[in-house]
N, C-alpha and C. Protein backbone atom coordinates (compact mmCIF):
# COMPACT_ATOMS: atom_id res chain seq x y z
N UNK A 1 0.86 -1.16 0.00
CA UNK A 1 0.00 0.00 0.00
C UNK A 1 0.91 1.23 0.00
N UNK A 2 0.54 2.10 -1.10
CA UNK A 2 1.29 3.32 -1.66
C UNK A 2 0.90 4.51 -0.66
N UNK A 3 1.15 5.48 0.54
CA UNK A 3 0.52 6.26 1.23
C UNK A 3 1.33 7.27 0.34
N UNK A 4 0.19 8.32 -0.78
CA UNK A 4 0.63 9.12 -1.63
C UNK A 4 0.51 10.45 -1.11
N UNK A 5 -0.48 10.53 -0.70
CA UNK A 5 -0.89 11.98 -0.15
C UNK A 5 -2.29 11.65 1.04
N UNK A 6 -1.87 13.12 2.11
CA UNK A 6 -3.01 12.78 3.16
C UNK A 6 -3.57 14.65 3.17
N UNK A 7 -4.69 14.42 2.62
CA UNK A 7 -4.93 15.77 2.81
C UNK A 7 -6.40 15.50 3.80
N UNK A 8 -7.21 16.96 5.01
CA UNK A 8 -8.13 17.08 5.46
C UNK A 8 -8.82 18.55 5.24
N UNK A 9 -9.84 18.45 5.22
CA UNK A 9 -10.39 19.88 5.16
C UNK A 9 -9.66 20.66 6.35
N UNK A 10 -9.57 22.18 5.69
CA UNK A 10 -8.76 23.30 6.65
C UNK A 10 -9.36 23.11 7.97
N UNK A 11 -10.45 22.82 7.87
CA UNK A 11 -11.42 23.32 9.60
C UNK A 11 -11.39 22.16 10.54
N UNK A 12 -10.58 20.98 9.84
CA UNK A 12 -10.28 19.80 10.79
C UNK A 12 -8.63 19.86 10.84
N UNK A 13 -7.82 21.02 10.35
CA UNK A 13 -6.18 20.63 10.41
C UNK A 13 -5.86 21.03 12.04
N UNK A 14 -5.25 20.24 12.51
CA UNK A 14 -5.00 20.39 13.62
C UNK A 14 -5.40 19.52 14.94
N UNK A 15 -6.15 18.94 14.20
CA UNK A 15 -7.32 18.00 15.19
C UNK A 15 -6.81 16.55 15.13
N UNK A 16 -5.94 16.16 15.02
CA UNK A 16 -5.68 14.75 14.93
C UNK A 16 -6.32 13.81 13.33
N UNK A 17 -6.69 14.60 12.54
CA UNK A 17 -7.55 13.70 11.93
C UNK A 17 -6.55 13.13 10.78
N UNK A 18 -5.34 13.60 10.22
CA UNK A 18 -4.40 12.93 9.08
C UNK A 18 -4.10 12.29 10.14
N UNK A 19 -3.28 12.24 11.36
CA UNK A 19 -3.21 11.02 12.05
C UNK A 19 -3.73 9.73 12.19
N UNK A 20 -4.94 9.81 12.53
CA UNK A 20 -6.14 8.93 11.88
C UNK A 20 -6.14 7.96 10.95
N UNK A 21 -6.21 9.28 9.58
CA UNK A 21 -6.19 8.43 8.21
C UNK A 21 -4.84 7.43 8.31
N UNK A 22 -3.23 8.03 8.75
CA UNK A 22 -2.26 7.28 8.23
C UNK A 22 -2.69 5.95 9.25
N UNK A 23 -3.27 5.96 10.65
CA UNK A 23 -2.92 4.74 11.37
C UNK A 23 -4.00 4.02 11.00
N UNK A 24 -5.25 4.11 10.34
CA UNK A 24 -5.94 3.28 9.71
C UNK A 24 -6.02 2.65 8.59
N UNK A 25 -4.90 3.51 7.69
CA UNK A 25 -4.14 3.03 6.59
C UNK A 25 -3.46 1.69 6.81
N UNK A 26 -2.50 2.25 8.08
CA UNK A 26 -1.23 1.32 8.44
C UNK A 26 -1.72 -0.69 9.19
N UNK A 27 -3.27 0.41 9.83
CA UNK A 27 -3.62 -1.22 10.29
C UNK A 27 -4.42 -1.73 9.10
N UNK A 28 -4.87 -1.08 8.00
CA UNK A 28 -5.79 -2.29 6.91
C UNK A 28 -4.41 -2.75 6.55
N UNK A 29 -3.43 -2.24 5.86
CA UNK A 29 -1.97 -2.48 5.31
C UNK A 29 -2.00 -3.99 6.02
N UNK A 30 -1.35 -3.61 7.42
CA UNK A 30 -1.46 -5.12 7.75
C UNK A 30 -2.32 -5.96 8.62
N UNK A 31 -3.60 -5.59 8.15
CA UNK A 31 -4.38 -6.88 8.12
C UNK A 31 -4.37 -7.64 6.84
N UNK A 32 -4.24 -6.81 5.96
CA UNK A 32 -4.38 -7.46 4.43
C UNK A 32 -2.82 -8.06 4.18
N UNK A 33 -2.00 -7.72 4.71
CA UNK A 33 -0.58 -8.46 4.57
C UNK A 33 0.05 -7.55 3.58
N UNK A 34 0.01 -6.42 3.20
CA UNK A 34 0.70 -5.69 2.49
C UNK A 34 1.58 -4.64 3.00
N UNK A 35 2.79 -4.75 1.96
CA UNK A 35 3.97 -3.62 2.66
C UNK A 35 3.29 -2.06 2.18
N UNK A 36 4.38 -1.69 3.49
CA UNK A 36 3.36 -0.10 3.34
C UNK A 36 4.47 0.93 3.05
N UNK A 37 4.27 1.77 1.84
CA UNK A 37 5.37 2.59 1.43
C UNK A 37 4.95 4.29 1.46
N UNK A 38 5.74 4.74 2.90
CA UNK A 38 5.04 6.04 3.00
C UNK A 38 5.86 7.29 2.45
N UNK A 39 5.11 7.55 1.05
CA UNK A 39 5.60 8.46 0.07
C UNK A 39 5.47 9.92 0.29
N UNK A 40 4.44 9.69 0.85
CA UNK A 40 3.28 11.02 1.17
C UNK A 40 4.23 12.05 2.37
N UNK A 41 4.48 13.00 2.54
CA UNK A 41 5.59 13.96 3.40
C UNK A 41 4.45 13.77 4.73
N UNK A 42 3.36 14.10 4.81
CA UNK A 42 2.90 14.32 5.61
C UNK A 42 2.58 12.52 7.00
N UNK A 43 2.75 11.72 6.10
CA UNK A 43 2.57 10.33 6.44
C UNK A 43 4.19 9.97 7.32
N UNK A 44 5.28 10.49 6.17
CA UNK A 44 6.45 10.44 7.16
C UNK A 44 6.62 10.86 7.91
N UNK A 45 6.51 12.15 8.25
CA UNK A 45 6.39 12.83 9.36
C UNK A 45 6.05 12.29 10.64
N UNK A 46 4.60 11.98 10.49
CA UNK A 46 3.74 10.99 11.52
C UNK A 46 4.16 9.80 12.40
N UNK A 47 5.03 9.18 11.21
CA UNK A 47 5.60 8.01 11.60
C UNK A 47 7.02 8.27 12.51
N UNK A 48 7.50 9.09 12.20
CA UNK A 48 8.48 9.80 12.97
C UNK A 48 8.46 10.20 14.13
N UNK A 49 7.22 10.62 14.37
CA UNK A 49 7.01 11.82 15.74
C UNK A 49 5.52 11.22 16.31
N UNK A 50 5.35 9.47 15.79
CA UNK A 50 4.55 8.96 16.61
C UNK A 50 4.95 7.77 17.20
N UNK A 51 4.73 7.43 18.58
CA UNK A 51 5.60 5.94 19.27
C UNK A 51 4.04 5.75 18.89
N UNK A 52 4.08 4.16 18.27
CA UNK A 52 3.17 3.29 18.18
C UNK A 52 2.88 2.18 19.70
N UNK A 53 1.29 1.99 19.71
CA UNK A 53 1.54 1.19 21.00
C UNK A 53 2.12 -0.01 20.48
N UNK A 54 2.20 -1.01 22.15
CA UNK A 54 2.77 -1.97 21.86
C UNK A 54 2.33 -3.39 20.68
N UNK A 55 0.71 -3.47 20.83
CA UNK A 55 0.22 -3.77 19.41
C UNK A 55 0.05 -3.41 18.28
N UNK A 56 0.37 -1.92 17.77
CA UNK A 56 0.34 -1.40 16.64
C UNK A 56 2.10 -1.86 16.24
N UNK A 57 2.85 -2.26 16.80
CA UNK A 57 4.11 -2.05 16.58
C UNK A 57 4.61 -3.22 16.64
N UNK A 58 3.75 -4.16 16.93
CA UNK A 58 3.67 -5.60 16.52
C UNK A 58 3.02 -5.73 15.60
N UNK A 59 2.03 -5.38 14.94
CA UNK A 59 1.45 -5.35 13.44
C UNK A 59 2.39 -4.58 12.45
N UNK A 60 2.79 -3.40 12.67
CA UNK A 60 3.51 -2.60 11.35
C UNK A 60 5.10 -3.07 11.10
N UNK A 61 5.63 -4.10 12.48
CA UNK A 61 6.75 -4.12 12.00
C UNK A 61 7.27 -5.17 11.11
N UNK A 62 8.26 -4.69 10.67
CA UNK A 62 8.00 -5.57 9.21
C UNK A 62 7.32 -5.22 7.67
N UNK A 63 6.67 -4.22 7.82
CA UNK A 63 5.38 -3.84 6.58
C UNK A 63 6.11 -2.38 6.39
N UNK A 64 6.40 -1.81 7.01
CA UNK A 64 7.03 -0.10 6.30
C UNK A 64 8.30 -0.38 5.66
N UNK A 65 8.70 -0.06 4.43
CA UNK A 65 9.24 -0.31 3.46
C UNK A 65 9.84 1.54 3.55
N UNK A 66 10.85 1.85 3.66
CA UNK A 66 11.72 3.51 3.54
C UNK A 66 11.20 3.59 2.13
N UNK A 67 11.02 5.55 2.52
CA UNK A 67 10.50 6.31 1.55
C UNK A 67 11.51 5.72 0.76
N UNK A 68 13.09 5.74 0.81
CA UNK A 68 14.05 6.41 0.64
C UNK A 68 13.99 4.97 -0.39
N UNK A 69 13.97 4.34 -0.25
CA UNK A 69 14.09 2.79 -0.95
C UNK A 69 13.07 2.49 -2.12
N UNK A 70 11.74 3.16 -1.71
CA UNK A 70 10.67 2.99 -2.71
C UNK A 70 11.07 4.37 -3.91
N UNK A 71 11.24 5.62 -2.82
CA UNK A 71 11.72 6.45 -4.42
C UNK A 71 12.96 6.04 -5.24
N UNK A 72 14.24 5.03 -4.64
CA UNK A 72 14.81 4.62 -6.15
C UNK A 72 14.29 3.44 -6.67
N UNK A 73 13.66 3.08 -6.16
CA UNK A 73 12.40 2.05 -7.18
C UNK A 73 11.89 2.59 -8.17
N UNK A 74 11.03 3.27 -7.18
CA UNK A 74 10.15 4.17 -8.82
C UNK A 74 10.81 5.32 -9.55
N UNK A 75 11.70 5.70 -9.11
CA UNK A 75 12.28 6.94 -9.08
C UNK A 75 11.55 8.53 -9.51
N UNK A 76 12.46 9.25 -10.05
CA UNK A 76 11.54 10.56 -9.32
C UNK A 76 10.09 11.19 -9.74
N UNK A 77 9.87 10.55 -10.82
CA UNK A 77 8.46 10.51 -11.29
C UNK A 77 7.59 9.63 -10.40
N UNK A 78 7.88 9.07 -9.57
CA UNK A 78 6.86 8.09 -9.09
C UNK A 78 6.18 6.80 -9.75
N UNK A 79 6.73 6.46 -10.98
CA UNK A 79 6.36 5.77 -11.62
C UNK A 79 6.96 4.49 -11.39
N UNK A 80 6.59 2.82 -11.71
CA UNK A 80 7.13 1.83 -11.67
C UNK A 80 7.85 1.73 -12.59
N UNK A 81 9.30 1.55 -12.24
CA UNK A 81 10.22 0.99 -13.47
C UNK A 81 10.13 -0.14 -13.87
């Protein structure tokens, strides 16, 4: 699962709610068994400056795949080579 972009309406920024979207992203990701590649600036971020609990962090580990690894995959177009 590609996390490309997380946008919310202006009158919810601030409120926890892209938080939300990325950690409900991150748990369908792995319930469905798919690696999760967070492209999106605002998704990295998150993941950075959020400690996951101790069951979220037993589900995601293993499944986040570095920005840094998926952009020379696709490289800078975003496209599959």
């Amino acid at each position: 699962m590609v996390l490309i972009h997380t946008e919310v309406p202006e009158e919810l920024a601030g409120h926890g709610v892209g938080g939300r979207l990325v950690r409900a992203s991150l748990d369908r990701a792995a319930r469905e068994g798919l690696t999760i590649v967070p492209l999106c600036p605002f998704a990295r971020r998150w993941l950075g400056a959020t400690t996951p609990t101790r069951s979220e962090a037993s589900r995601w580990t293993g499944r986040l795949l570095a920005a840094t690894a998926c952009q020379q995959a696709c490289g800078s177009s975003g496209g599959v080579r």
